[in-house]
Protein backbone atom coordinates (compact mmCIF):
# COMPACT_ATOMS: atom_id res chain seq x y z
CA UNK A 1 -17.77 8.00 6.66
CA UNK A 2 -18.12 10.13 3.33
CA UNK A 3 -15.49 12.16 4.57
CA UNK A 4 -12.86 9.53 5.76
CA UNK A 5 -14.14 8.05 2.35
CA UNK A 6 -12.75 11.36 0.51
CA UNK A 7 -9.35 11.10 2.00
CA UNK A 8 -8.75 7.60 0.56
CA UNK A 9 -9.42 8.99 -2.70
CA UNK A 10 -6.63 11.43 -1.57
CA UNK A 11 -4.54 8.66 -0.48
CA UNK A 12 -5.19 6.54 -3.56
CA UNK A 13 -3.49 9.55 -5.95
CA UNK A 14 -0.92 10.16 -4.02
CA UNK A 15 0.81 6.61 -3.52
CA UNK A 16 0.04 6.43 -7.47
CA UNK A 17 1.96 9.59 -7.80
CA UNK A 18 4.69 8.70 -10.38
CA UNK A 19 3.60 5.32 -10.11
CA UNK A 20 0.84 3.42 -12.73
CA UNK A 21 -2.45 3.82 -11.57
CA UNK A 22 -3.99 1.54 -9.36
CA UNK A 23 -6.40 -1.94 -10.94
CA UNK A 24 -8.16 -2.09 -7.76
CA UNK A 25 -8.19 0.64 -4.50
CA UNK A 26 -10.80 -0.66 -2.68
CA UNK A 27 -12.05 -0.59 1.32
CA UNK A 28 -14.02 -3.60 2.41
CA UNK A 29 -15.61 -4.86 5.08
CA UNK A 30 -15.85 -8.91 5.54
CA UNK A 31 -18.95 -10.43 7.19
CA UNK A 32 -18.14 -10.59 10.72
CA UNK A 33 -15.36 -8.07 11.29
CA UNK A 34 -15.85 -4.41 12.50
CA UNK A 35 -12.78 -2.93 10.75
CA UNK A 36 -12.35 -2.32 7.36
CA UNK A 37 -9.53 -3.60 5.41
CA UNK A 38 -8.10 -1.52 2.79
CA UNK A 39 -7.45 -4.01 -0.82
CA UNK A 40 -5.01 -3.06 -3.66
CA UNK A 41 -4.06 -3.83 -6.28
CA UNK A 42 -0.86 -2.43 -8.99
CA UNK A 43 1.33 -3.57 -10.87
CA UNK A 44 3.63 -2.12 -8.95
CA UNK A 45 3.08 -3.36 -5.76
CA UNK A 46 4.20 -7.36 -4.99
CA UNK A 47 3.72 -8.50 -1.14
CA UNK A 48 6.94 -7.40 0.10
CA UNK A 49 7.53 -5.51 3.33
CA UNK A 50 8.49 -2.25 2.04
CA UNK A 51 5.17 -2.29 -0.16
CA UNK A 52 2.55 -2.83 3.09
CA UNK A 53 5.12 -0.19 4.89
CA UNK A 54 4.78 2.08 2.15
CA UNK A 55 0.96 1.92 1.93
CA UNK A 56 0.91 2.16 5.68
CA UNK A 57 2.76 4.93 5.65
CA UNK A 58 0.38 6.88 2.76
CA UNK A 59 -3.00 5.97 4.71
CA UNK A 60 -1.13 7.43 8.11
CA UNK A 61 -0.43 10.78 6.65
CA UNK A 62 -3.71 11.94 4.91
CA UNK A 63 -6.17 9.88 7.83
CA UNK A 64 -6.56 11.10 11.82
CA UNK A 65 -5.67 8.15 14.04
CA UNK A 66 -9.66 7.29 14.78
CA UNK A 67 -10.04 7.00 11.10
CA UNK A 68 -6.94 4.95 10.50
CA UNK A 69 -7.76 3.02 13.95
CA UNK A 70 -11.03 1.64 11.94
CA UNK A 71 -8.59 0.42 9.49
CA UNK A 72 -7.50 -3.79 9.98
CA UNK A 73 -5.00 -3.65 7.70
CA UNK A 74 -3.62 -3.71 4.03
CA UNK A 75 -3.88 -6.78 1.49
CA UNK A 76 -2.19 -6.52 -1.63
CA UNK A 77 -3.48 -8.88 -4.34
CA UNK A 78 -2.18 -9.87 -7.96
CA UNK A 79 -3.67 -7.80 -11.22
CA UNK A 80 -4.85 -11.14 -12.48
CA UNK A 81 -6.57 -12.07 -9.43
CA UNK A 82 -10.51 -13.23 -9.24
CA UNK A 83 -11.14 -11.02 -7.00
CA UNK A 84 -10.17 -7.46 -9.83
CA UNK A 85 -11.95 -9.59 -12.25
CA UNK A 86 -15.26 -10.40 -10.27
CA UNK A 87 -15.30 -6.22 -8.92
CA UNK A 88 -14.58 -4.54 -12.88
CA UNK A 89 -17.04 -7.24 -14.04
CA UNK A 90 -19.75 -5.99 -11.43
CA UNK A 91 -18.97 -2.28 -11.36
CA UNK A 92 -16.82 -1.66 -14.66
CA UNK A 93 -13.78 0.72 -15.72
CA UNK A 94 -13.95 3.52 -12.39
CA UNK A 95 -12.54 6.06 -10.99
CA UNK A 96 -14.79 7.42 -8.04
CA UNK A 97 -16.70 5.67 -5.32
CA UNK A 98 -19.09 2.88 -5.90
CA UNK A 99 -20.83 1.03 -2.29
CA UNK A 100 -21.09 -2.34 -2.94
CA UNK A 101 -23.04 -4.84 -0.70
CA UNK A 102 -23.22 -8.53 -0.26
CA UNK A 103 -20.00 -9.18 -2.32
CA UNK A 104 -19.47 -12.92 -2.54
CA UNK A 105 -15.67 -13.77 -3.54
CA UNK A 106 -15.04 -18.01 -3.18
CA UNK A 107 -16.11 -18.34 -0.32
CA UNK A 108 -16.11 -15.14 1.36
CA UNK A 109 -18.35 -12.67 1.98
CA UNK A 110 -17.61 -9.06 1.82
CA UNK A 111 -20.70 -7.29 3.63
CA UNK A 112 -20.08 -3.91 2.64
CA UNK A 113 -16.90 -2.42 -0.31
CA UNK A 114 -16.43 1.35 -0.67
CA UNK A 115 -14.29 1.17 -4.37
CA UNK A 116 -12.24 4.02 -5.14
CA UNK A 117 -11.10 3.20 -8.29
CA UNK A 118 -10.75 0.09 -10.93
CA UNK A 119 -9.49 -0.30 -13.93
CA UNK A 120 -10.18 -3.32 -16.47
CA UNK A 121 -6.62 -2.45 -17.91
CA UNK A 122 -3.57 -1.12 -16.89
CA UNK A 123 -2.19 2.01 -18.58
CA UNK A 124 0.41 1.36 -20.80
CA UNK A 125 3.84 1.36 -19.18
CA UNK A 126 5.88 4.51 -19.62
CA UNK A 127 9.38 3.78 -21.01
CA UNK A 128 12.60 6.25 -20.99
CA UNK A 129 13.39 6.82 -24.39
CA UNK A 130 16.78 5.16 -25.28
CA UNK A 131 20.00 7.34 -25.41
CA UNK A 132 21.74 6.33 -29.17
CA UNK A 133 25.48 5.79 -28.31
CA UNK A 134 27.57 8.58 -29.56
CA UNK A 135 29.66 6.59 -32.43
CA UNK A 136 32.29 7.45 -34.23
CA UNK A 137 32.53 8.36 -37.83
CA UNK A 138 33.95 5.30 -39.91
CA UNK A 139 37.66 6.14 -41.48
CA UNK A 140 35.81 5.89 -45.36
CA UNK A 141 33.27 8.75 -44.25
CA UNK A 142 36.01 10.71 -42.92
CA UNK A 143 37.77 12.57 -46.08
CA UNK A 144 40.79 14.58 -46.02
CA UNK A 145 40.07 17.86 -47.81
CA UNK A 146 43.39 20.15 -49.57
């Protein structure tokens, strides 16, 4: 597992790549299931099809198919949700892998979490500068020189 558990860090930077980082990358396991389901969380991400294809896709290239067999799925959650709050209150700002156990979220139970990263706050959103409109010089500026 430490391995598979080094190619999600893997897969973690590159579907960030060019992208703001990640609030939550997590792999959990809920009490009574045998496959793990892989939880994000950016700011980026909304639950639209191409966002679940595109995370499929980035967990498919970097993981053999027994390792991405073990995987149930993909949930993608809300920044604000309880869920990032109750996991960066427990474990704090992250980057790296922290094993949680016996993670009680409402009213489910996650028996085992491998985190590969949290943050308590999103990076600050990059902005393209602004491109000043070329304007003309006004007729007063303009002088006639003899």
């Amino acid at each position: 597992m430490r391995e598979t558990l080094k190619k999600f860090d893997q897969i973690a930077a590159d579907a960030s790549k060019g992208r703001r980082p990640f609030k939550l990358f997590a792999l959990f396991r809920p009490e009574g299931r045998d496959k793990w389901e892989l939880v994000v969380s950016a700011s980026w991400l909304k639950h639209r099809r191409a966002d679940f294809a595109y995370m499929s896709a980035a967990v498919r290239r970097v993981l053999a198919k027994p390792e991405w067999l073990n995987i149930s799925g993909t949930t993608i959650i809300p920044e604000r949700s309880p869920l990032v709050a109750a996991i960066i209150d427990e474990i704090g700002d992250r980057r790296g892998f922290v094993d949680l156990a016996g993670l009680e979220v409402g009213d489910e139970v996650i028996r085992r979490a491998y985190v590969v990263e949290a943050r308590a706050a999103s990076a600050p959103e990059r902005k393209k500068p602004r491109s000043r409109p070329r304007r003309k010089p006004s007729a007063a500026l303009v002088s006639s020189s003899k």
